[in-house]
Protein backbone atom coordinates (compact mmCIF):
# COMPACT_ATOMS: atom_id res chain seq x y z
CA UNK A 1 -2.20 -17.96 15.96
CA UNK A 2 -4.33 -16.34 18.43
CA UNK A 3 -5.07 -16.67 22.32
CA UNK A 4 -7.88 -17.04 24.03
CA UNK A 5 -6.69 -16.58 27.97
CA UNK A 6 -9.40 -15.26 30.04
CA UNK A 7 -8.11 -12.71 32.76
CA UNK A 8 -10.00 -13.46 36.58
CA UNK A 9 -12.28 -10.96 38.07
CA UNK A 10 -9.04 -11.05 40.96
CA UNK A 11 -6.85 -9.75 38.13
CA UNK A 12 -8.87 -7.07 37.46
CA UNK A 13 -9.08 -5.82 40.82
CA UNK A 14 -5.55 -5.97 41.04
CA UNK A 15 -5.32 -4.16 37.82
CA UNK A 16 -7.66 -1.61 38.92
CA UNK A 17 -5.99 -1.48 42.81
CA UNK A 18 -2.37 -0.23 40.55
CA UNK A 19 -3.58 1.65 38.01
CA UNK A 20 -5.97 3.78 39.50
CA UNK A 21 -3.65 5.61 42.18
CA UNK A 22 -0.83 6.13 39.52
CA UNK A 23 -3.70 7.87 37.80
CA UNK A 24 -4.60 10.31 40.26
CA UNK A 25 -0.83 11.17 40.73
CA UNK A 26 -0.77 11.95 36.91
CA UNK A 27 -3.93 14.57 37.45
CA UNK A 28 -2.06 15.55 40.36
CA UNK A 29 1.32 16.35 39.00
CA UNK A 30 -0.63 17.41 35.72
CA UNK A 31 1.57 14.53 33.64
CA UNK A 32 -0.88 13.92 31.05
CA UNK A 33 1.77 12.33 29.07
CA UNK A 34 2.04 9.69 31.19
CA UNK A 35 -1.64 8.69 30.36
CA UNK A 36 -0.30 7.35 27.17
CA UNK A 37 1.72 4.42 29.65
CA UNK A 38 -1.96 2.82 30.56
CA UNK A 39 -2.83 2.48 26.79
CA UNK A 40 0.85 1.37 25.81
CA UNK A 41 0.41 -1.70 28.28
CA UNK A 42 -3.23 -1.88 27.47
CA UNK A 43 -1.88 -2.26 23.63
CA UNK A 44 0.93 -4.57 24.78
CA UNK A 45 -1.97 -6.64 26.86
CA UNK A 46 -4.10 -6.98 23.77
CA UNK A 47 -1.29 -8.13 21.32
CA UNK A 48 -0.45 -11.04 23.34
CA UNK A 49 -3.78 -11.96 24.62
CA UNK A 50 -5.90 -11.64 21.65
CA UNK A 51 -3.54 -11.36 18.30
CA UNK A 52 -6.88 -11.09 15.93
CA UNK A 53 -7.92 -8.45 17.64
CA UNK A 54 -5.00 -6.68 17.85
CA UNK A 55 -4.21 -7.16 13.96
CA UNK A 56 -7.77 -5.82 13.57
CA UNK A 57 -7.03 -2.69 15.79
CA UNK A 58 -4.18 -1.83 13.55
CA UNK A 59 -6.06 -2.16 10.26
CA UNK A 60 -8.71 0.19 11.42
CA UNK A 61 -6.01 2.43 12.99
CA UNK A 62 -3.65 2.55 9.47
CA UNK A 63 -5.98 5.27 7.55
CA UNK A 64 -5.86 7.45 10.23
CA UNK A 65 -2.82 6.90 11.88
CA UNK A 66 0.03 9.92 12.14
CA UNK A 67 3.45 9.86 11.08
CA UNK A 68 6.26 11.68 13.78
CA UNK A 69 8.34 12.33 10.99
CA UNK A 70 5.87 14.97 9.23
CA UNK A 71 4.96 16.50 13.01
CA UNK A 72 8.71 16.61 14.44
CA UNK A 73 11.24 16.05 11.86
CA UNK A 74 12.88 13.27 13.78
CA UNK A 75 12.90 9.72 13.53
CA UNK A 76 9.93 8.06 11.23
CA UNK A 77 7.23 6.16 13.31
CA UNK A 78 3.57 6.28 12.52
CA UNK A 79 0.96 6.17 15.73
CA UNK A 80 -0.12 3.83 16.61
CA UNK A 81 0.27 1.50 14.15
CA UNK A 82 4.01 1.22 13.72
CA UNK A 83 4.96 0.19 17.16
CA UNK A 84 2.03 -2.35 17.23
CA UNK A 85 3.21 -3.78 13.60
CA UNK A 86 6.76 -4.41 15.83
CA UNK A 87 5.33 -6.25 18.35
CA UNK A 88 2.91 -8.20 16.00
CA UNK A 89 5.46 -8.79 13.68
CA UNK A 90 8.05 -10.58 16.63
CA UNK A 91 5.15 -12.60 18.44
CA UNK A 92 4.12 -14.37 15.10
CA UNK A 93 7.80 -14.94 14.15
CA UNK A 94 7.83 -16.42 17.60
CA UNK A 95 5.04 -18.68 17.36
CA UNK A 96 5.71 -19.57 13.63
CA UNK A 97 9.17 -20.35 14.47
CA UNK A 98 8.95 -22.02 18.12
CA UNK A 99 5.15 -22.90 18.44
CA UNK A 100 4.94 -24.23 15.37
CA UNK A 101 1.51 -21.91 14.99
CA UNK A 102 1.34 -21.32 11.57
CA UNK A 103 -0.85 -22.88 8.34
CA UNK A 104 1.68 -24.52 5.97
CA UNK A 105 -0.35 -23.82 2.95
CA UNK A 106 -0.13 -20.50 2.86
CA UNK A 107 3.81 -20.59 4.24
CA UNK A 108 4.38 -22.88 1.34
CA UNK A 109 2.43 -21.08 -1.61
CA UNK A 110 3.85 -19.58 -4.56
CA UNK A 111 3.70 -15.65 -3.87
CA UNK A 112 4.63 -16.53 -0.32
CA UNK A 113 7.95 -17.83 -1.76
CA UNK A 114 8.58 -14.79 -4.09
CA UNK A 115 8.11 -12.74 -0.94
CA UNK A 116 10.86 -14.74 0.69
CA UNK A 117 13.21 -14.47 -2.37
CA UNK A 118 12.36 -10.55 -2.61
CA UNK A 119 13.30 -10.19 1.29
CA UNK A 120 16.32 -12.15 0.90
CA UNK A 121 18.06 -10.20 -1.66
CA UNK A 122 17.07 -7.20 -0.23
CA UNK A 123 18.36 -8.49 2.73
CA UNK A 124 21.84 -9.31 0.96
CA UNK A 125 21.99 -5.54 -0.57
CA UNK A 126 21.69 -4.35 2.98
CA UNK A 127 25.07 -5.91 3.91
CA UNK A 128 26.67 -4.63 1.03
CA UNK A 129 24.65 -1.26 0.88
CA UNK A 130 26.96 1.92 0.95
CA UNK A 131 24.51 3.41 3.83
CA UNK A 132 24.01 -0.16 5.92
CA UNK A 133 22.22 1.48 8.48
CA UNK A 134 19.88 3.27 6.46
CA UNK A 135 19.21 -0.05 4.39
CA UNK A 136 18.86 -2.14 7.99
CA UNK A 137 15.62 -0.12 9.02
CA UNK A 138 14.11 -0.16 5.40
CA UNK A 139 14.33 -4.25 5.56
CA UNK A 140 13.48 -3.97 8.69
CA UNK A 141 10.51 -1.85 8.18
CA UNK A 142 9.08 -4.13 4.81
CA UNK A 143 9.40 -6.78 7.04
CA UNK A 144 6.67 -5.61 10.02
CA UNK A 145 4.95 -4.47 7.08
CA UNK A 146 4.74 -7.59 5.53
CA UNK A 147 4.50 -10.13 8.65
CA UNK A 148 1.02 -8.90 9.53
CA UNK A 149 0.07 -7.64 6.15
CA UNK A 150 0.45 -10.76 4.58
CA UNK A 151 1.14 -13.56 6.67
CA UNK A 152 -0.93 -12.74 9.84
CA UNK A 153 -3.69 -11.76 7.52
CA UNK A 154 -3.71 -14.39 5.50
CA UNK A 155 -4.02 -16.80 8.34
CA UNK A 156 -7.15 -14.77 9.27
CA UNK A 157 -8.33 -15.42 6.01
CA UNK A 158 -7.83 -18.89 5.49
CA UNK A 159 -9.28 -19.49 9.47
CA UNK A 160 -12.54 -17.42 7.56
CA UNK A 161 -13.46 -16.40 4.46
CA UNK A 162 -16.04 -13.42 5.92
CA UNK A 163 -12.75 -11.57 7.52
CA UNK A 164 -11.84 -10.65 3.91
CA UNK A 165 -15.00 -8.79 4.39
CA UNK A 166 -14.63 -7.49 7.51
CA UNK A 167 -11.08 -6.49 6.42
CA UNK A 168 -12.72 -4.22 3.68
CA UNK A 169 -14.74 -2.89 5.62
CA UNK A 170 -12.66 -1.88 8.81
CA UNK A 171 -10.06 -0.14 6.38
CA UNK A 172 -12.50 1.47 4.31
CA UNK A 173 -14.53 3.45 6.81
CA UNK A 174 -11.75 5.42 8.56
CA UNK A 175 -10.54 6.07 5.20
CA UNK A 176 -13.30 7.89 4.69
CA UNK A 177 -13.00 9.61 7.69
CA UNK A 178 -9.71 10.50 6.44
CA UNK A 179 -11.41 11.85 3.09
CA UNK A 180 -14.03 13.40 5.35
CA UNK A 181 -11.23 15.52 6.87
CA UNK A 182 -9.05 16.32 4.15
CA UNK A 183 -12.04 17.96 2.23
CA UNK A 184 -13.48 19.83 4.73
CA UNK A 185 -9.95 21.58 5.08
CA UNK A 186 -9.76 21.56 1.46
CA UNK A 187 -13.30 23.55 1.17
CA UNK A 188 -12.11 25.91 3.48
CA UNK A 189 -9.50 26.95 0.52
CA UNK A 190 -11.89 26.69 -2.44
CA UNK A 191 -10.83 23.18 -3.09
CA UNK A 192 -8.06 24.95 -5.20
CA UNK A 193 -5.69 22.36 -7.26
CA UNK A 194 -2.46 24.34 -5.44
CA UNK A 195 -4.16 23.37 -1.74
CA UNK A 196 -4.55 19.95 -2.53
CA UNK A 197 -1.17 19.07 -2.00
CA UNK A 198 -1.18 19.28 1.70
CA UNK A 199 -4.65 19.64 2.97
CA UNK A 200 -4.39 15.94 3.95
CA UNK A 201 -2.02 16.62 6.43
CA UNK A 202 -1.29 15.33 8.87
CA UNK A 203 -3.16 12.00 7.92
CA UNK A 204 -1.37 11.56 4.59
CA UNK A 205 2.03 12.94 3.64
CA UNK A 206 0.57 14.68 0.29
CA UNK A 207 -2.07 14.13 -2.01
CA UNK A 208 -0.02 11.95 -4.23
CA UNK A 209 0.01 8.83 -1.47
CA UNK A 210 -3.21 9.91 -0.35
CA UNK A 211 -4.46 9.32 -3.95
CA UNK A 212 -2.76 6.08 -4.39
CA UNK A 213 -4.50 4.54 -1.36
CA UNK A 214 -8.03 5.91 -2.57
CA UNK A 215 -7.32 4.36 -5.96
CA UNK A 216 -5.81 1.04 -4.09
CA UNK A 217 -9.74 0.29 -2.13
CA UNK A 218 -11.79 2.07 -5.01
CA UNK A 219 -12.46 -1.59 -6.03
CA UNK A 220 -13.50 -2.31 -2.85
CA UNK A 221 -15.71 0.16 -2.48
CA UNK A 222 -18.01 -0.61 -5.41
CA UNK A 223 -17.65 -4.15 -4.79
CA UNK A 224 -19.06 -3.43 -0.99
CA UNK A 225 -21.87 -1.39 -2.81
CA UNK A 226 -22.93 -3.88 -5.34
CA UNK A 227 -22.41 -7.46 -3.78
CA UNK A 228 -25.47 -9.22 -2.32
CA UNK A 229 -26.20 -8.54 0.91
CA UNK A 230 -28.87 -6.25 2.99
CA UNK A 231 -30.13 -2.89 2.09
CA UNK A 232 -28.44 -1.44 4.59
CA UNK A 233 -24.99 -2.18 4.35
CA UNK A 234 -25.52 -1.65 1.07
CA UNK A 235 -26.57 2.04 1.03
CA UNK A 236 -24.25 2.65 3.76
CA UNK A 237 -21.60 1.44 0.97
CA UNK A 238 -23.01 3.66 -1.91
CA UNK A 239 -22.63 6.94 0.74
CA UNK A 240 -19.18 5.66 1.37
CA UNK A 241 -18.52 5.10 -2.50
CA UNK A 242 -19.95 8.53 -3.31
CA UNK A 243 -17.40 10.45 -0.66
CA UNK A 244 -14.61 8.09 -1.81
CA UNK A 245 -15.65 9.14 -5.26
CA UNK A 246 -15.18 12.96 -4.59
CA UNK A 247 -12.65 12.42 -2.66
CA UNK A 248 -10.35 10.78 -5.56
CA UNK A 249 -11.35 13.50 -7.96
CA UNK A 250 -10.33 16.47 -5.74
CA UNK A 251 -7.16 14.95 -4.92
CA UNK A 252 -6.20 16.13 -7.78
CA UNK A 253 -3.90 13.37 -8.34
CA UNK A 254 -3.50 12.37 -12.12
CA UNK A 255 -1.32 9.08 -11.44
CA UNK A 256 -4.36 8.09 -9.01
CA UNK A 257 -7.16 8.82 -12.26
CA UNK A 258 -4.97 6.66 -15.16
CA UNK A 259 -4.35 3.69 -13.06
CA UNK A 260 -7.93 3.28 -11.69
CA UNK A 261 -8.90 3.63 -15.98
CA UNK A 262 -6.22 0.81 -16.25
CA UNK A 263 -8.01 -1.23 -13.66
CA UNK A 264 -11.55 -0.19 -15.35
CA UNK A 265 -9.89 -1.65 -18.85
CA UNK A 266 -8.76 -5.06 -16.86
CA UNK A 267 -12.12 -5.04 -15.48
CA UNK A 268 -13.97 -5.34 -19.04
CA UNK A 269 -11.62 -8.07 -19.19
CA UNK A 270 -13.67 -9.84 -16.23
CA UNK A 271 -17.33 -8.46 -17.56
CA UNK A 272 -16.70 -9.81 -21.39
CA UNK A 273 -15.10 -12.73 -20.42
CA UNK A 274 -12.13 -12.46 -22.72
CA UNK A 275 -9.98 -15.29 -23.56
CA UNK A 276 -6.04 -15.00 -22.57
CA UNK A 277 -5.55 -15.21 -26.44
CA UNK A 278 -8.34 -12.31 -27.20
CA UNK A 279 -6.60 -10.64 -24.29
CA UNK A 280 -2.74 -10.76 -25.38
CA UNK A 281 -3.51 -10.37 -28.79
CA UNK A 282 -5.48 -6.65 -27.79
CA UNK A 283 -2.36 -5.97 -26.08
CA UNK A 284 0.32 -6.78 -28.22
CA UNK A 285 -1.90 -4.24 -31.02
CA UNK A 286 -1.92 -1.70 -28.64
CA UNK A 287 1.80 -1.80 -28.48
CA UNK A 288 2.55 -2.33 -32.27
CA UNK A 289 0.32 1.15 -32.80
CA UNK A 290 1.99 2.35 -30.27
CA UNK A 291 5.74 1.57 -31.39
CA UNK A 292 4.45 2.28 -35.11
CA UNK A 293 3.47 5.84 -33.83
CA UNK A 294 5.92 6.83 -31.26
CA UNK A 295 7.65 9.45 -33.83
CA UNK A 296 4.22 11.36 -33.35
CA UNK A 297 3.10 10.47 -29.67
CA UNK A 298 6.82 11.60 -29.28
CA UNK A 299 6.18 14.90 -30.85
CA UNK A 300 2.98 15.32 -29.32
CA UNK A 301 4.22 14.98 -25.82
CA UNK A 302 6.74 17.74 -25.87
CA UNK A 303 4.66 20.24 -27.71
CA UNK A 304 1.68 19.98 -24.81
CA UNK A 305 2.21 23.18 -22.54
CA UNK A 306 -0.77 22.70 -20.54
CA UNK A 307 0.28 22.47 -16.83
CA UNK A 308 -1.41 21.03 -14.45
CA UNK A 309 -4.84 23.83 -13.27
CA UNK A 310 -7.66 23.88 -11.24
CA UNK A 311 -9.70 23.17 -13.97
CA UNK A 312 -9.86 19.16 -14.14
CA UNK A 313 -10.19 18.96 -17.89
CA UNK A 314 -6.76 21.02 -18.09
CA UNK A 315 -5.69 19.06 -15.15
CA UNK A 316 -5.98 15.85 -17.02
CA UNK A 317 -4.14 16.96 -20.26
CA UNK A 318 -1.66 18.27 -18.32
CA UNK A 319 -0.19 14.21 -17.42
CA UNK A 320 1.35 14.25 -20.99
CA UNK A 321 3.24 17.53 -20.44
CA UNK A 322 6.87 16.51 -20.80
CA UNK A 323 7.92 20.38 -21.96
CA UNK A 324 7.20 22.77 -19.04
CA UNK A 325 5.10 21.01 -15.85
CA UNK A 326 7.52 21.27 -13.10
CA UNK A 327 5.92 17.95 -11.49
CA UNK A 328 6.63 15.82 -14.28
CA UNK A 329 9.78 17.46 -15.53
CA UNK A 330 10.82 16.44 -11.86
CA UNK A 331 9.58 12.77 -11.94
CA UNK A 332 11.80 12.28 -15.23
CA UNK A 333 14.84 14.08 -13.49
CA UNK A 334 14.39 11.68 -9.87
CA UNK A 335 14.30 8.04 -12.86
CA UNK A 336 17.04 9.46 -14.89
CA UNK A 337 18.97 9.72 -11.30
CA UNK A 338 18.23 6.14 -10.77
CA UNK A 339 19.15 4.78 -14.60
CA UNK A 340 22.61 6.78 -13.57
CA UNK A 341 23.15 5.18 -10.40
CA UNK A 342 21.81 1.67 -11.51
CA UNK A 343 24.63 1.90 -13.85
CA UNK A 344 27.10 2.32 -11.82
CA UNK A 345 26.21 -0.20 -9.61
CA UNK A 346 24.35 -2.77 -11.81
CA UNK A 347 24.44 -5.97 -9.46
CA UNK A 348 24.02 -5.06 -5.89
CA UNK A 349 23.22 -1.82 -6.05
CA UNK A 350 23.82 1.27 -3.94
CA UNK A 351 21.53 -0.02 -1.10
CA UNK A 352 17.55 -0.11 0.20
CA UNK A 353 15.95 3.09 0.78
CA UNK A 354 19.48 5.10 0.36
CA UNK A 355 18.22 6.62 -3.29
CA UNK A 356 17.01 9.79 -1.53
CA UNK A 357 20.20 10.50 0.42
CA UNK A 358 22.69 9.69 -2.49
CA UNK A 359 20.70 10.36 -5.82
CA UNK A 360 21.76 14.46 -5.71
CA UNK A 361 25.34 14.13 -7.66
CA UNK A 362 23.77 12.32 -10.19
CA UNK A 363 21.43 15.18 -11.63
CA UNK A 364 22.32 16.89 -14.67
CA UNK A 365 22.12 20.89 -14.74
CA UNK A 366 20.01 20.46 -18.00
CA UNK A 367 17.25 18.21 -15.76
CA UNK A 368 16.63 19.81 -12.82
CA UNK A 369 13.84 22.31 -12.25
CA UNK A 370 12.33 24.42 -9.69
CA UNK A 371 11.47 22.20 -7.82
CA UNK A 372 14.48 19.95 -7.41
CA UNK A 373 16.70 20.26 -4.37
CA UNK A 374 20.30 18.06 -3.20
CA UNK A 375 18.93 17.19 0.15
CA UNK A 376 16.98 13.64 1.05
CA UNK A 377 13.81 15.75 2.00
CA UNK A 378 12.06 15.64 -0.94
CA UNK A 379 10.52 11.78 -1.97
CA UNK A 380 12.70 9.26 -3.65
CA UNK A 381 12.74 7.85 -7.29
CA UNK A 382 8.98 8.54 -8.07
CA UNK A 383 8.79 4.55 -9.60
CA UNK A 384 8.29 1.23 -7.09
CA UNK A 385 10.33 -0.20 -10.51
CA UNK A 386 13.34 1.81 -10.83
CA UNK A 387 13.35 2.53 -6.74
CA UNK A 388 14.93 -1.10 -6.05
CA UNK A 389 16.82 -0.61 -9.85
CA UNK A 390 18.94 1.84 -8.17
CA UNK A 391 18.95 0.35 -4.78
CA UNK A 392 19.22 -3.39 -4.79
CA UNK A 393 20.30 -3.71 -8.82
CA UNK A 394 18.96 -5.77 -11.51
CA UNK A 395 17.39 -8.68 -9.46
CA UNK A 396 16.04 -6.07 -6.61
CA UNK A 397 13.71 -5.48 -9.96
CA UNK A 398 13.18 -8.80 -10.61
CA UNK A 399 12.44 -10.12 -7.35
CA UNK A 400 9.71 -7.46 -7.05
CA UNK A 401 8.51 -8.48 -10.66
CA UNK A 402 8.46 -11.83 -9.45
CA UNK A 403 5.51 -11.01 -6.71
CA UNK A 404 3.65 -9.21 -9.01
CA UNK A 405 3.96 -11.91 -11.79
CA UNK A 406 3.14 -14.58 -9.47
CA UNK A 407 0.20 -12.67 -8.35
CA UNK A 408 -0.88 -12.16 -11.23
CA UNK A 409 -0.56 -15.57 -12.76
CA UNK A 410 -2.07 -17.33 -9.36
CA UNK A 411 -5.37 -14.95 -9.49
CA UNK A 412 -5.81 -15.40 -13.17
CA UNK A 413 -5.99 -19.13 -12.78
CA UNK A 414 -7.77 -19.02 -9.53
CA UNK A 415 -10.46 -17.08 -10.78
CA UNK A 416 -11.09 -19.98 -13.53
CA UNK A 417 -11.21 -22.40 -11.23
CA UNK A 418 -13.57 -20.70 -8.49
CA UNK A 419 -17.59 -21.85 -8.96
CA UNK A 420 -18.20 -19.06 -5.91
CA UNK A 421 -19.63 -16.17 -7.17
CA UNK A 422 -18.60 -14.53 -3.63
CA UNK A 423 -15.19 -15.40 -4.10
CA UNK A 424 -15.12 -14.40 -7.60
CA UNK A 425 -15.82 -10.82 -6.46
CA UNK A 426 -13.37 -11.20 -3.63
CA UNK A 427 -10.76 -12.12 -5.87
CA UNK A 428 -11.69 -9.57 -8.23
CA UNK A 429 -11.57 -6.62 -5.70
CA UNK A 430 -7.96 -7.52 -4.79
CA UNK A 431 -6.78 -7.77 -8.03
CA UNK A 432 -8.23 -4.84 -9.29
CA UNK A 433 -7.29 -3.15 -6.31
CA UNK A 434 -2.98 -4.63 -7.00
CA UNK A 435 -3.55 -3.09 -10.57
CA UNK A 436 -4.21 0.20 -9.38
CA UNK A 437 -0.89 0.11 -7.61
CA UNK A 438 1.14 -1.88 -10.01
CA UNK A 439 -0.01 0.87 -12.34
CA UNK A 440 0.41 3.81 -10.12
CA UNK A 441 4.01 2.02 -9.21
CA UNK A 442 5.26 3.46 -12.63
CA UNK A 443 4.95 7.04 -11.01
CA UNK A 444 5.54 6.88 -7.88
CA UNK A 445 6.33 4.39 -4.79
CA UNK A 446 4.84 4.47 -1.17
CA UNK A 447 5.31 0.89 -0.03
CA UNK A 448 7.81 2.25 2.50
CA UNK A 449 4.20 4.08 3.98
CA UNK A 450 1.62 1.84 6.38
CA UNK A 451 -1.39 3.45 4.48
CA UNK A 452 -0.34 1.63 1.04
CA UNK A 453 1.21 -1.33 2.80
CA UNK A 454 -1.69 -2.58 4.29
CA UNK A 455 -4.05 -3.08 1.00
CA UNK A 456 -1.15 -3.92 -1.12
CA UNK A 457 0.13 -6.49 1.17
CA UNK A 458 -3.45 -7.28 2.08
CA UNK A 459 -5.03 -8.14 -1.47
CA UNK A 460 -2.13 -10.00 -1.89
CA UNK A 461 -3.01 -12.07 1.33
CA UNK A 462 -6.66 -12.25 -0.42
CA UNK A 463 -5.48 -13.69 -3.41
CA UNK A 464 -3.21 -16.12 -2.06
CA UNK A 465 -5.84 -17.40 0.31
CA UNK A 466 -8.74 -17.68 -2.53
CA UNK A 467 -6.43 -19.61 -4.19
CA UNK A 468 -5.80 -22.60 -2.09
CA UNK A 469 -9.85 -22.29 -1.65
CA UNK A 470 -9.76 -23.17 -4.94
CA UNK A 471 -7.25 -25.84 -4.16
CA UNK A 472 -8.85 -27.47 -1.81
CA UNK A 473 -12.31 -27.19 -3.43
CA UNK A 474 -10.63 -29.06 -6.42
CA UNK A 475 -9.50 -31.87 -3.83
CA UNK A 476 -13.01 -32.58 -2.72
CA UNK A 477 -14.25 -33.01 -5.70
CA UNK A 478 -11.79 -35.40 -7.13
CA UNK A 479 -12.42 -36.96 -3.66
């Protein structure tokens, strides 16, 4: 799915003979927004020439890349990786569809199919959504999310193993630039707990997505520390670990902190080498305490005053404060909205990404706080579960359940199956990685943002990949 054209050292002079003089008009004339035209072609030049590289590009581009939306108020495009996703996303539809340039294994594979039924019913609830144009550009938008995310990835995988590294790797360092950024701007404020909900700006939207994608490539970050290779990418690793670290505590984002402990508890799963029985059976206790108790957790819950404080002990007890903390008196408010309007419109829905504009009549005086507001300006239903509840109905849930089942169910068994220690920790990073998000889905829901789409729909891309490794390692051997 890539090119390999060579351009002549003719074509370059020709190049050079026509852009040159439409440069000096530009310093001229003193159009310096025109200089964005030579690296809109240049981009254009290097996504039909050299596709790997250009999918490469965007991956190091997503951590840092800006979204207009935040800067102008207008219409939402992040630079530059949105209008590169576009192109990507049309030229391997093209040569998928007309080329035939595509590897059938992963087109034919299990969460490749639940992605296809998940589109398609979205796709259905756009036609019968009550804002159709609204629900148009969210498809629209999973879908170049999702094309080179997944798909285009995934064929980069399968063509190598090592890009899953290099993958890692070119999304973790300018995230750490990113996280580089944000604290110095957050130092200059004390690293207060009321600054870090915007000191990420203009890089991240707050510090709740911000923490979401630090959580989401945590795993990845100790696994690049740890794994066996040289010194020196090692300790370059641990420095990156150790700001990533920091970084994720001063975020000050609570949802971030309880899923990564959810994917530390999964991971003792891994280091103990639990059975599925051993591991069910610890679950299904947890929930019989759980239900056997809720009277008292209940209780417990709405008695907690503690908001959330600078102070990170305070911060932390502050998550089960159900009683006065305007942030999660809010949350509840934006799922009871969607329960409401998931009743109303239990099958189809009221349409993708239209929650936000239509969710305002269906707040209740009793619910709303200080922070609450009737205009679309303000997030959406604060769950990636009761989001498509509300928007595409009961099987908008399940199709999305579906991925994450089949994910789950496909690494599990791939994991068994894989002698390669290598892969073992690949597999394990992604999955790991998924939890955090699965977890942190509960709370919130940024896969309408690059910065989240890329791991989530990345690790997927991992897993499916290491699983027909597994596949085919199993065919050899019976061969």
């Amino acid at each position: 799915m890539t090119s390999g054209k060579q351009i002549s050292a003719k074509g370059i002079a020709i190049i050079a003979l026509l852009v040159l003089p439409f440069i000096g008009l530009i310093v001229a004339k003193e159009w310096w927004v025109l200089l964005l035209l030579p690296a809109g072609l240049l981009v254009v030049w290097l996504t039909l020439y050299r596709l790997d590289w250009a999918m490469w590009f965007v991956v190091l581009s997503t951590p840092l890349s800006v979204n207009l939306t935040d800067l102008t108020g207008g219409a939402g495009l992040s630079l530059p990786t949105e209008p590169m996703l576009v192109l990507i996303t049309g030229l391997v539809i093209v040569k998928m569809l007309f080329m035939g340039e595509y590897d059938i294994r992963l087109i034919k594979h299990p969460i490749s199919i639940a992605i296809y039924i998940y589109l398609a019913w979205m796709l259905l609830t756009v036609i019968t959504s009550q804002l159709p144009l609204v629900s148009l550009k969210q498809w629209i938008t999973r879908v170049w999310f999702i094309v080179p995310y997944y798909f285009l990835l995934g064929h980069l995988f399968l063509r190598d193993p090592k890009n899953a590294v290099r993958f890692l790797w070119l999304f973790l360092v300018p995230l750490i630039i990113a996280c580089t950024y944000t604290m110095v701007i957050h130092s200059q404020y004390g690293f207060t707990k009321k600054t870090s909900t915007w000191v990420m700006f203009p890089l991240f939207k707050e510090h709740t997505s911000y923490g979401a994608v630090l959580a989401l490539f945590y795993p990845a970050a100790l696994y690049l520390t740890f794994r066996k290779s040289s010194w020196g990418f090692n300790a370059i690793a641990a420095v990156l670990l150790i700001i990533l670290t920091a970084a994720t505590v001063l975020s000050y984002t609570r949802a971030a902190w309880l899923s990564l402990v959810g994917a530390g508890a999964v991971y003792l799963v891994y280091a103990f080498r639990m059975s599925k029985t051993v591991v069910w059976s610890l679950a299904g206790l947890v929930l019989l305490i759980a239900g056997l108790n809720f009277s008292y957790i209940s209780s417990k819950f709405e008695r907690n005053t503690q908001d959330s404080s600078d102070d990170l002990n305070e911060h932390v007890a502050s998550v089960t404060n159900v009683s006065t903390d305007a942030s999660n008196l809010e949350r509840i408010n934006r799922w009871n909205c969607a329960i409401r309007m998931y009743a109303e419109r239990p099958f189809l829905g009221h349409g993708p990404g239209t929650y936000m504009f239509l969710y305002a009549p269906y707040q209740k005086p009793s619910e709303k706080t200080i922070i609450s507001t009737n205009g679309g300006n303000r997030g959406n239903a604060h769950s990636e579960y009761l989001g498509p509840l509300a928007e595409s109905g009961t099987f908008g849930l399940l199709t999305f359940l579906g991925i994450i089942i089949t994910v789950i169910v496909v690494s599990v068994n791939s994991y068994q199956r894989l002698d390669n220690d290598r892969l073992k920790g690949l597999l394990r990073v992604a999955f790991l990685g998924l939890i955090t998000y699965y977890l942190h889905g509960f709370l919130n829901n940024f896969l309408d943002m690059d910065k989240a789409s890329a791991p989530f729909w990345g690790f997927t891309a991992m897993i499916s990949c290491l699983s027909l490794v597994t596949r085919r390692s199993e065919g050899a051997k019976e061969a």
